[in-house]
C-alpha atoms as a PDB file:
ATOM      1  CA  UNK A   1       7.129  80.039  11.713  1.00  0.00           C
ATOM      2  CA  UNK A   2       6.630  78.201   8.621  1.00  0.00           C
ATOM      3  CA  UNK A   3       8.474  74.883   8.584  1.00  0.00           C
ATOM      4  CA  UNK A   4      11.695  74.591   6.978  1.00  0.00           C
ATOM      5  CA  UNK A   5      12.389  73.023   3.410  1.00  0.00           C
ATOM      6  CA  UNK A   6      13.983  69.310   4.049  1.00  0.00           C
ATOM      7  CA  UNK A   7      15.529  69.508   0.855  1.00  0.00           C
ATOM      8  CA  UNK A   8      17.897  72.612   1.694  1.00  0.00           C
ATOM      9  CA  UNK A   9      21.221  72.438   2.791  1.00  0.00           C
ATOM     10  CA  UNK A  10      21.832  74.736   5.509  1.00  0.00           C
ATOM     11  CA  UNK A  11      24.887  74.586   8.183  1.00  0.00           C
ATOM     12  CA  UNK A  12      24.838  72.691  11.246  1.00  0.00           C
ATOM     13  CA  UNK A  13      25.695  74.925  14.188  1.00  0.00           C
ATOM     14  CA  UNK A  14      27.236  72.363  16.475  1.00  0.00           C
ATOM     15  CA  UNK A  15      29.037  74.343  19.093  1.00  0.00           C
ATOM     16  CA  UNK A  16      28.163  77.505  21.447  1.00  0.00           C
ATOM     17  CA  UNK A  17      30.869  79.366  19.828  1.00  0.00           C
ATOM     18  CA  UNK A  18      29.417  78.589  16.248  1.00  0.00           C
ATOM     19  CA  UNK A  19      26.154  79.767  17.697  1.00  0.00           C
ATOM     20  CA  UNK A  20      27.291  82.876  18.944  1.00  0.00           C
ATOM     21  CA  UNK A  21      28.756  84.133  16.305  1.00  0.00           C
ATOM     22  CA  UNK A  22      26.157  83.243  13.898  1.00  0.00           C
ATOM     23  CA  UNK A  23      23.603  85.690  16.288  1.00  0.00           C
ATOM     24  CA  UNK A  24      26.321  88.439  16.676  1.00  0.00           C
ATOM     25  CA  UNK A  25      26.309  88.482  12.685  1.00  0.00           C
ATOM     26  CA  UNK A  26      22.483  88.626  12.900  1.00  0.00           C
ATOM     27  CA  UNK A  27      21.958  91.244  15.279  1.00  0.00           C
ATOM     28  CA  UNK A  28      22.163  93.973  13.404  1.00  0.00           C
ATOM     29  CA  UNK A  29      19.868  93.150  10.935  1.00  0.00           C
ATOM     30  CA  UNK A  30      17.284  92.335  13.190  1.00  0.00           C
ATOM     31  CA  UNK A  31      14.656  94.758  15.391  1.00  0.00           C
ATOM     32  CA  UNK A  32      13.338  91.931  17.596  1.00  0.00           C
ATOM     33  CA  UNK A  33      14.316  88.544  19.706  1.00  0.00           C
ATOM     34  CA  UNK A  34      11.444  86.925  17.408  1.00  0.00           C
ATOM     35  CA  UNK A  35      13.374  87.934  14.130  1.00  0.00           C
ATOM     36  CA  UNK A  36      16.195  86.908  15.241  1.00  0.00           C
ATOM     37  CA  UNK A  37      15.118  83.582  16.167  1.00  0.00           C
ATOM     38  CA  UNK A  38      13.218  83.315  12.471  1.00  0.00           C
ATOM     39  CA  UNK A  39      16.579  84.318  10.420  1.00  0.00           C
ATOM     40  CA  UNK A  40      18.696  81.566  12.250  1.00  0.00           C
ATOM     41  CA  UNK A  41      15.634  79.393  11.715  1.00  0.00           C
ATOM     42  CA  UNK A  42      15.902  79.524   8.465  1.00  0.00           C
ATOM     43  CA  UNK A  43      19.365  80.131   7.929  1.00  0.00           C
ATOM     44  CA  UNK A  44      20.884  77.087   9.561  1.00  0.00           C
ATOM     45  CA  UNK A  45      19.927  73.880  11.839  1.00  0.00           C
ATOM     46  CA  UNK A  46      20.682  74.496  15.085  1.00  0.00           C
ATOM     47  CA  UNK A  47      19.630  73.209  18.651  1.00  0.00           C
ATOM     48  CA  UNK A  48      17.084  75.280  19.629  1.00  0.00           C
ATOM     49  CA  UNK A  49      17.820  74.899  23.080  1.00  0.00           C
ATOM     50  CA  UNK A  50      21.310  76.093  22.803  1.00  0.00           C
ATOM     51  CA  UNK A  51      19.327  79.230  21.343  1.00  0.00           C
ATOM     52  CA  UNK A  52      17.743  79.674  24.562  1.00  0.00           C
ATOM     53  CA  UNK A  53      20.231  79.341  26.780  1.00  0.00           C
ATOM     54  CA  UNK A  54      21.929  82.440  24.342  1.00  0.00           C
ATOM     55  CA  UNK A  55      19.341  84.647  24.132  1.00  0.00           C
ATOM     56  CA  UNK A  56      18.553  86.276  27.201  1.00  0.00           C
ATOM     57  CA  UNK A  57      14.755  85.430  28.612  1.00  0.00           C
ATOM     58  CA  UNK A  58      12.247  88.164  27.557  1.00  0.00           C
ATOM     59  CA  UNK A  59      10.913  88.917  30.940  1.00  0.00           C
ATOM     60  CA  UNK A  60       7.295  90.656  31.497  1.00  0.00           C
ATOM     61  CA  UNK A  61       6.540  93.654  32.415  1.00  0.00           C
ATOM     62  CA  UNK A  62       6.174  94.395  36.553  1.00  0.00           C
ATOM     63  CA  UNK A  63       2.217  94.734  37.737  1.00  0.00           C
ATOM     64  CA  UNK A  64       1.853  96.985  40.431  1.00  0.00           C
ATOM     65  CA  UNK A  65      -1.024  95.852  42.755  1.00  0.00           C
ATOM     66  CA  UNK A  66      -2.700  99.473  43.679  1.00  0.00           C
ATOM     67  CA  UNK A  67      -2.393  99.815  47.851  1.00  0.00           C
ATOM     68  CA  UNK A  68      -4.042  99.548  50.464  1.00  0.00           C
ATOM     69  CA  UNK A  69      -5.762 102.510  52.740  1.00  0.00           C
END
């Protein structure tokens, strides 16, 4: 993520409600959890982890240890 211009105004997203709508209107412009954390990136300054605790958790995918005989 490239870091974001000091000298551009961008909102404040102060409250969970603010925040949630702000990704509702992003979602469908977006194909992935990483775009949509680079629009609101750059689109506003928010608390990133008020983000988090938004977004659900990516979780990985289940390995299978093969059995025993």
């Amino acid at each position: 993520m490239l870091n974001a211009d000091p000298l551009l105004k961008r909102p404040k997203l102060t409250s969970a409600a603010l925040l949630a709508r702000a990704l509702d209107g992003l979602r469908p412009d977006v194909r992935s959890q990483s775009e949509i954390w680079q629009k609101l990136t750059d689109r506003y300054v928010v608390d990133l982890d008020a983000v988090a605790a938004l977004l659900p958790a990516s979780e990985p995918d289940t390995h299978w240890l093969p059995a025993r005989d």
